[in-house]
PDB file of N, CA and C in Angstrom:
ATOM      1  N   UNK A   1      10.407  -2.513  22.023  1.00  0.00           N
ATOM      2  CA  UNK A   1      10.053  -3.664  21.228  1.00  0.00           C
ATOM      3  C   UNK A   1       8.954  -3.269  20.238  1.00  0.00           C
ATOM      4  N   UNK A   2       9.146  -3.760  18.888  1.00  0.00           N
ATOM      5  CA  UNK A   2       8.174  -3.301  17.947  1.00  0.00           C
ATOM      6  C   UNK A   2       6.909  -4.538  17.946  1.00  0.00           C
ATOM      7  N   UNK A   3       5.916  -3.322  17.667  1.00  0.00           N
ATOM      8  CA  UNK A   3       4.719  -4.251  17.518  1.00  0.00           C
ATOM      9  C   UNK A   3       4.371  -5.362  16.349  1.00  0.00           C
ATOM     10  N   UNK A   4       4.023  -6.422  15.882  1.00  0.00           N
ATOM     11  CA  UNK A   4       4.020  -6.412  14.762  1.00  0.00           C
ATOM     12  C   UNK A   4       2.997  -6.533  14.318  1.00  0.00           C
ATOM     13  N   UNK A   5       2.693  -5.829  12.846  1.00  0.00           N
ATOM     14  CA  UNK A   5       1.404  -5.603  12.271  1.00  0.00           C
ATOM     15  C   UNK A   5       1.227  -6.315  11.373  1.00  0.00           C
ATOM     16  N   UNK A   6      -0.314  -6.810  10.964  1.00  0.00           N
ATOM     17  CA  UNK A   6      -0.192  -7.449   9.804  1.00  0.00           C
ATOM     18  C   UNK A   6      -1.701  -6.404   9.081  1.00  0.00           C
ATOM     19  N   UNK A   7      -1.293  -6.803   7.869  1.00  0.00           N
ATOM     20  CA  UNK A   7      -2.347  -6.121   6.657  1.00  0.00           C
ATOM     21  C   UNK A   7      -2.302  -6.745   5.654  1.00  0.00           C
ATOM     22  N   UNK A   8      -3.250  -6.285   4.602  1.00  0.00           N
ATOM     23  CA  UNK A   8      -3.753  -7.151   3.523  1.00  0.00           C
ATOM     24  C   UNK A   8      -3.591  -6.380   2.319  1.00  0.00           C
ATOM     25  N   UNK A   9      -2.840  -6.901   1.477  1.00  0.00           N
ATOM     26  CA  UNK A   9      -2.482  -6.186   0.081  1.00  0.00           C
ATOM     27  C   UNK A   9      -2.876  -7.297  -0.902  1.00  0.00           C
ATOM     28  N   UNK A  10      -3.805  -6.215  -1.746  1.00  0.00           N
ATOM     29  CA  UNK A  10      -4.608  -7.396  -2.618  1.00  0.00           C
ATOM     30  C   UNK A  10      -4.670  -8.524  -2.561  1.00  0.00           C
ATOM     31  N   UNK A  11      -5.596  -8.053  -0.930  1.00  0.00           N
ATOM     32  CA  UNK A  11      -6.133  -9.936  -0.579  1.00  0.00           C
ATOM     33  C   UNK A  11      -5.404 -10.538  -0.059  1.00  0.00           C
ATOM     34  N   UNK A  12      -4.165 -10.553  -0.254  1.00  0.00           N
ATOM     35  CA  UNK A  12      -2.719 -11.322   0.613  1.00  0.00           C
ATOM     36  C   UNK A  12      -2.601 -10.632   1.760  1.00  0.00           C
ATOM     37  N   UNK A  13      -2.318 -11.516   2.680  1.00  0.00           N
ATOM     38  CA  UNK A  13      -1.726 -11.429   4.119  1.00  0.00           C
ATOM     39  C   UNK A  13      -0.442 -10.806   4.378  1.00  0.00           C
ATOM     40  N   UNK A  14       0.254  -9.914   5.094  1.00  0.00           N
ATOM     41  CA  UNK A  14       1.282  -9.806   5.088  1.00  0.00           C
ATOM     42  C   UNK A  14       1.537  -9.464   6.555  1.00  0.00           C
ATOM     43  N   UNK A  15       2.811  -9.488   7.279  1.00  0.00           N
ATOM     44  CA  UNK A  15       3.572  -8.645   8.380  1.00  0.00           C
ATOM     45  C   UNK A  15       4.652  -7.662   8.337  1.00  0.00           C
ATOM     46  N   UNK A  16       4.430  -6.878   9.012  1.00  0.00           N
ATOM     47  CA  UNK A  16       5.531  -5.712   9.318  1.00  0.00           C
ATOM     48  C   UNK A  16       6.065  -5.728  10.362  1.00  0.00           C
ATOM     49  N   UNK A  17       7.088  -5.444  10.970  1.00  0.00           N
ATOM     50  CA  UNK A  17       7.523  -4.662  12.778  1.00  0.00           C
ATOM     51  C   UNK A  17       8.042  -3.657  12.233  1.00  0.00           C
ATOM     52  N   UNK A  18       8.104  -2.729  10.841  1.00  0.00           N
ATOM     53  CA  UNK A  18       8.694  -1.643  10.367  1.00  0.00           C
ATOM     54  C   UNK A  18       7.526  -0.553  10.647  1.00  0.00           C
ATOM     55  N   UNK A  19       7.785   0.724  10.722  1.00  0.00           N
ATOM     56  CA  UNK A  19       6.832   2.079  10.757  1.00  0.00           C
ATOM     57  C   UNK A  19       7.278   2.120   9.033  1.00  0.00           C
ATOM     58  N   UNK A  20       5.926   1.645   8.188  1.00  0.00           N
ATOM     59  CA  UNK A  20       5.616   1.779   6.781  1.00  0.00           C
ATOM     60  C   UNK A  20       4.948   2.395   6.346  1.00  0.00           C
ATOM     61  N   UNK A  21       5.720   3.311   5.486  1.00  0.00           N
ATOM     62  CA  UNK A  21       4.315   4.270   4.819  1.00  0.00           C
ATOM     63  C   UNK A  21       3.511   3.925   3.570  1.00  0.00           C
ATOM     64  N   UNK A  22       2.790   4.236   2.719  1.00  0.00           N
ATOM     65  CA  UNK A  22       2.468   3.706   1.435  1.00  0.00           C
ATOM     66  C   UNK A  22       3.234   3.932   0.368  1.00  0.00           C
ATOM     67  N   UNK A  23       4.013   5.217   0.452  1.00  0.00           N
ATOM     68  CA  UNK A  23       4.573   5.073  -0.304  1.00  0.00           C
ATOM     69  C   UNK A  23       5.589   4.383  -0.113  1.00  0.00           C
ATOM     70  N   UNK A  24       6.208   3.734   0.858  1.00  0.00           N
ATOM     71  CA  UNK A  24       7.169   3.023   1.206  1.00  0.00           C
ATOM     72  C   UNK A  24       7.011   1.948   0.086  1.00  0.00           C
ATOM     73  N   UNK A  25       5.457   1.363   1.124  1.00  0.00           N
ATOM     74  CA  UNK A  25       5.235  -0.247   0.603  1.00  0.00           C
ATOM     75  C   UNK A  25       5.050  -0.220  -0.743  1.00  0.00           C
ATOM     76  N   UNK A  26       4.335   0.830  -1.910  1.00  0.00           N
ATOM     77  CA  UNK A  26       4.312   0.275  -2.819  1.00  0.00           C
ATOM     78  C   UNK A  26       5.671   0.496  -3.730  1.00  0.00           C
ATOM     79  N   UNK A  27       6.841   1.132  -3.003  1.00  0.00           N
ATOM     80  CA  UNK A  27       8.208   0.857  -3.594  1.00  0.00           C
ATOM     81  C   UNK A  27       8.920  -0.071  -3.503  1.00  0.00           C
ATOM     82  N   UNK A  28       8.603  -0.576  -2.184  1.00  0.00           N
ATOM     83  CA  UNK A  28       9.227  -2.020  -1.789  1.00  0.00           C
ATOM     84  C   UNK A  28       8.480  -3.193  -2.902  1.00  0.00           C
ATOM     85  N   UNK A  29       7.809  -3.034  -3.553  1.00  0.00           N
ATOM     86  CA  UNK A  29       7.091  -4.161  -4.343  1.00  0.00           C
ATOM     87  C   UNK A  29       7.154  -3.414  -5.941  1.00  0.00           C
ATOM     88  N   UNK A  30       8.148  -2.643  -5.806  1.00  0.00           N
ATOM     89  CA  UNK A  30       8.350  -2.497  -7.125  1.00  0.00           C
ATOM     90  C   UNK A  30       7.163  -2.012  -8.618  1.00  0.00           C
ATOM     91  N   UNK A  31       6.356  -1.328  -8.253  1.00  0.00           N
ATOM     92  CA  UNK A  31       5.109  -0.716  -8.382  1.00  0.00           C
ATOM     93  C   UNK A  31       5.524   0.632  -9.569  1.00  0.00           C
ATOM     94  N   UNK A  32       5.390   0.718 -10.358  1.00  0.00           N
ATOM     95  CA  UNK A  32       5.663   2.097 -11.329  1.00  0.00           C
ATOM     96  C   UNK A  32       4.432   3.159 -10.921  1.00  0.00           C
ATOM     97  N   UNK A  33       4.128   3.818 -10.039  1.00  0.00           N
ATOM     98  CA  UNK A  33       3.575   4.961  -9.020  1.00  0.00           C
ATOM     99  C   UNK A  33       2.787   5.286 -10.052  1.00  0.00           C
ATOM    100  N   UNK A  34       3.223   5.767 -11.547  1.00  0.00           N
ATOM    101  CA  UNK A  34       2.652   7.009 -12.267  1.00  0.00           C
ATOM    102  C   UNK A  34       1.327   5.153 -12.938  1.00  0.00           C
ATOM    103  N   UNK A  35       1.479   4.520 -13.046  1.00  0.00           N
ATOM    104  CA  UNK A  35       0.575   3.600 -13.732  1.00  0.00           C
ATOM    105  C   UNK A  35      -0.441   2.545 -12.211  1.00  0.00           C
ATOM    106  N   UNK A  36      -0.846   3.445 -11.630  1.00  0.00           N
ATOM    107  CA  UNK A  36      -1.256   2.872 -10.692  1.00  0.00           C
ATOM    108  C   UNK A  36      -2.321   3.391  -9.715  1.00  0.00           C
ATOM    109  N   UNK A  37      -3.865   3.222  -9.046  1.00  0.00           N
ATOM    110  CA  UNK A  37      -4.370   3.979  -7.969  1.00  0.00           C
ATOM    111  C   UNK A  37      -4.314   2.715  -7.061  1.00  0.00           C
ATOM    112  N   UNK A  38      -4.617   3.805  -5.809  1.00  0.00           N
ATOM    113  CA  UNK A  38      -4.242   2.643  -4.985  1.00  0.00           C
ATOM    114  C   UNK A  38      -5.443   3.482  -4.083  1.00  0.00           C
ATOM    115  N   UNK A  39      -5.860   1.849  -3.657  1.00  0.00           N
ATOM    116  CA  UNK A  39      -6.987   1.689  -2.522  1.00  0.00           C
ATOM    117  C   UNK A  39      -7.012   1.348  -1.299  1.00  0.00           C
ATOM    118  N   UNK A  40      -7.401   2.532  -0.035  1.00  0.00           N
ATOM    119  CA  UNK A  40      -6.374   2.333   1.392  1.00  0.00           C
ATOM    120  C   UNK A  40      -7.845   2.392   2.094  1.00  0.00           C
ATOM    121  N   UNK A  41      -8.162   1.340   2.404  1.00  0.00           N
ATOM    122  CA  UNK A  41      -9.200   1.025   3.621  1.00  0.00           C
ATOM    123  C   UNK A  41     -10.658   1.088   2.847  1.00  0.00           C
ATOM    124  N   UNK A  42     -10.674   0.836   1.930  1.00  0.00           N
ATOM    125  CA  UNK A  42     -12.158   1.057   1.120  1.00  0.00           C
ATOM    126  C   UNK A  42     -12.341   2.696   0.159  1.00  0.00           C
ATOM    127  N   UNK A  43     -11.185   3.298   0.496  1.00  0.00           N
ATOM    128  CA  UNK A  43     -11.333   4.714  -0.072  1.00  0.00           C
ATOM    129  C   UNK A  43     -10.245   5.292  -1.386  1.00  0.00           C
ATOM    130  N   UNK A  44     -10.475   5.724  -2.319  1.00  0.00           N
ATOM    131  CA  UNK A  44      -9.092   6.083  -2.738  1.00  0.00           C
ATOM    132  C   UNK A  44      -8.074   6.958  -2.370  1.00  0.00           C
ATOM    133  N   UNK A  45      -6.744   6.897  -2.253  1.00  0.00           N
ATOM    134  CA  UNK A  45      -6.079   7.110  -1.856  1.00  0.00           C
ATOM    135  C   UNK A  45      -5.139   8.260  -2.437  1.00  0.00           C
ATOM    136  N   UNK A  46      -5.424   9.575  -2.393  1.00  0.00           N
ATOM    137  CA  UNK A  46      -4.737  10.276  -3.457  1.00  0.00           C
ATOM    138  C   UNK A  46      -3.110  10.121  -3.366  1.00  0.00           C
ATOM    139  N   UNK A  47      -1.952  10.369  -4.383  1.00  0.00           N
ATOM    140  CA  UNK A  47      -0.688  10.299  -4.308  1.00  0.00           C
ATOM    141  C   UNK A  47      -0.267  10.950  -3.471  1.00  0.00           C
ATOM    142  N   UNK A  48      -0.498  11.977  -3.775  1.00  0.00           N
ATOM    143  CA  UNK A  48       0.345  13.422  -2.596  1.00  0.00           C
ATOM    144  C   UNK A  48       0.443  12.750  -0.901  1.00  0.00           C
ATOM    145  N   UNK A  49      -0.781  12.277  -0.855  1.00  0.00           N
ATOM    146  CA  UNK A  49      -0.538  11.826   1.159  1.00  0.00           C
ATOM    147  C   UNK A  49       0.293  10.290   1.547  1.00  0.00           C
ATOM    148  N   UNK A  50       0.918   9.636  -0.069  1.00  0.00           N
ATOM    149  CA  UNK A  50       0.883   7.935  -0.082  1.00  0.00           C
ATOM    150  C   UNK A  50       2.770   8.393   0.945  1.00  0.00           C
ATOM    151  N   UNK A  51       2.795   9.463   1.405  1.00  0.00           N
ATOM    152  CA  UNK A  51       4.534   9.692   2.329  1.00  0.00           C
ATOM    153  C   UNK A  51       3.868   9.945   4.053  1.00  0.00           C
ATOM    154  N   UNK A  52       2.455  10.484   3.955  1.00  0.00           N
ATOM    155  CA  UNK A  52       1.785  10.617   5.030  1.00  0.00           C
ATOM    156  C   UNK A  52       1.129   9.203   5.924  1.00  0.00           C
ATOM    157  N   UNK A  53       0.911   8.440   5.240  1.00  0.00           N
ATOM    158  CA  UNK A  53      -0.291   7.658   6.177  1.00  0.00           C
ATOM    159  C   UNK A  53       0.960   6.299   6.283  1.00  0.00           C
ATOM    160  N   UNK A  54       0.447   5.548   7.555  1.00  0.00           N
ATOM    161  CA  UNK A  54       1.490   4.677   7.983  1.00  0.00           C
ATOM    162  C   UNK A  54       0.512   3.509   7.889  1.00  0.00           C
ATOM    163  N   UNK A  55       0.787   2.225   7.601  1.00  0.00           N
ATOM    164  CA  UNK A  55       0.206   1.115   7.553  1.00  0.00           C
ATOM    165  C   UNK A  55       0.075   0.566   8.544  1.00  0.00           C
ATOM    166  N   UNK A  56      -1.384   0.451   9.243  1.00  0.00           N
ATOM    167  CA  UNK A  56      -1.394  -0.001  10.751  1.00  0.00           C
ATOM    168  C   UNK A  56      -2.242  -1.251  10.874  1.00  0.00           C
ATOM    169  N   UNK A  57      -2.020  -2.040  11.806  1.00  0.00           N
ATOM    170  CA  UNK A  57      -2.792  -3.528  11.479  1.00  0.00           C
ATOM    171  C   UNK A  57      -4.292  -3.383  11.583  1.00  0.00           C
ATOM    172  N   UNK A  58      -4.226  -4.610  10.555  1.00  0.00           N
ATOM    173  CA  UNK A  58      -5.195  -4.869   9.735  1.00  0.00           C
ATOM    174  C   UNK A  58      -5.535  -4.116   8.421  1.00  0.00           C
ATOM    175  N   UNK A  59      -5.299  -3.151   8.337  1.00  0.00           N
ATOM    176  CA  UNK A  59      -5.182  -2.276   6.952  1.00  0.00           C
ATOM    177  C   UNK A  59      -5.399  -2.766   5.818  1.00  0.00           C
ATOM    178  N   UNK A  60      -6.293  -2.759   4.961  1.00  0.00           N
ATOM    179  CA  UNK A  60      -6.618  -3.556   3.902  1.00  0.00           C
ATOM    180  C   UNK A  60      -6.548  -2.585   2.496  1.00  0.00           C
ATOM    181  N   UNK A  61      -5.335  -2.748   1.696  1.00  0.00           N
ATOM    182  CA  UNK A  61      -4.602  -2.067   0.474  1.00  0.00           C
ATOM    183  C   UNK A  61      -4.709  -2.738  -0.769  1.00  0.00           C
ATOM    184  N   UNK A  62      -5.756  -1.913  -1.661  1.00  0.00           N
ATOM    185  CA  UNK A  62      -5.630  -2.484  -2.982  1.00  0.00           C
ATOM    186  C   UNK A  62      -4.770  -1.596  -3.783  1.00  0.00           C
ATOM    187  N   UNK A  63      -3.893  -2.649  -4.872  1.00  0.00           N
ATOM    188  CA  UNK A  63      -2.718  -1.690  -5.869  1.00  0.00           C
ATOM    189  C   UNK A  63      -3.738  -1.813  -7.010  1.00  0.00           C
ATOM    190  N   UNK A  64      -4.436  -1.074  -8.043  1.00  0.00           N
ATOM    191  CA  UNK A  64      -4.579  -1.512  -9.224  1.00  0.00           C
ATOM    192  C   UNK A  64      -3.617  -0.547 -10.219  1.00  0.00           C
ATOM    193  N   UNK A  65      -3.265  -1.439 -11.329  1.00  0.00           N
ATOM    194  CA  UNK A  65      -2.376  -0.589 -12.294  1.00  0.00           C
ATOM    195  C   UNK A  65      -2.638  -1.038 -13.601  1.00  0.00           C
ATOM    196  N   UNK A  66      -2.481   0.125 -14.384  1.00  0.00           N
ATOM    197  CA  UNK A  66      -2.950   0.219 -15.438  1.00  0.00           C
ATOM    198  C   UNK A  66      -2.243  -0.005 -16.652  1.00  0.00           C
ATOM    199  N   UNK A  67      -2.934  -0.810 -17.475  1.00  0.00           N
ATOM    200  CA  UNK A  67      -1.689  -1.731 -18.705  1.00  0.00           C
ATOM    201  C   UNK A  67      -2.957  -0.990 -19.517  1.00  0.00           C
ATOM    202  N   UNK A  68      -1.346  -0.666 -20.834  1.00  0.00           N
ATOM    203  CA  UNK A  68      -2.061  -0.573 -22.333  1.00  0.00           C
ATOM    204  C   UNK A  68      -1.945  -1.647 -22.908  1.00  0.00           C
ATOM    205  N   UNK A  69      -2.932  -1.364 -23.888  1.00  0.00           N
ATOM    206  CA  UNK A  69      -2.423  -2.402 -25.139  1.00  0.00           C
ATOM    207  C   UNK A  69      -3.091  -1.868 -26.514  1.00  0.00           C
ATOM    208  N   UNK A  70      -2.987  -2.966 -27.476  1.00  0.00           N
ATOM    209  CA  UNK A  70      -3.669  -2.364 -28.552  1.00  0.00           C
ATOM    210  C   UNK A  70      -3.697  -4.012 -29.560  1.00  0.00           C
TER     211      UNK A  70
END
C-alpha cells in the first residue's frame, strides 16, 4: 500500500501516492525546463540531479521561470 504524500509547490498544497521525481513533477505541469530554476527545500536545485531526488512529504518546491520582454 502506498503512502500518501503531500508537498507544497509554490505555496499550493498538493498529494501524491506516486514515487515522484522533480523532474517528473515539473513535466507533469508542463514547465519549459530550459526557462526555469527551481527551489527544493529552501536551496537551489541544480538540473542535472532534478531525475535524482524524489518528492517526499512535506517538501516545499518553488518553480520560478523566466519571461522576456521588451
Amino acid at each position: 500500500m502506498s503512502k500518501i504524500k503531500n508537498f507544497f509547490l509554490n505555496g499550493e498544497k498538493y498529494f501524491t501516492k506516486d514515487k515522484l521525481t522533480l523532474l517528473e513533477l515539473v513535466n507533469y505541469f508542463n514547465y519549459n525546463t530550459s526557462l526555469l530554476v527551481l527551489e527544493y527545500n529552501h536551496s537551489i536545485c541544480n538540473k542535472k540531479n532534478w531525475n535524482q531526488i524524489y518528492v517526499s512529504n512535506n517538501d516545499k518546491i518553488e518553480i520560478v521561470t523566466i519571461v522576456g520582454g521588451g
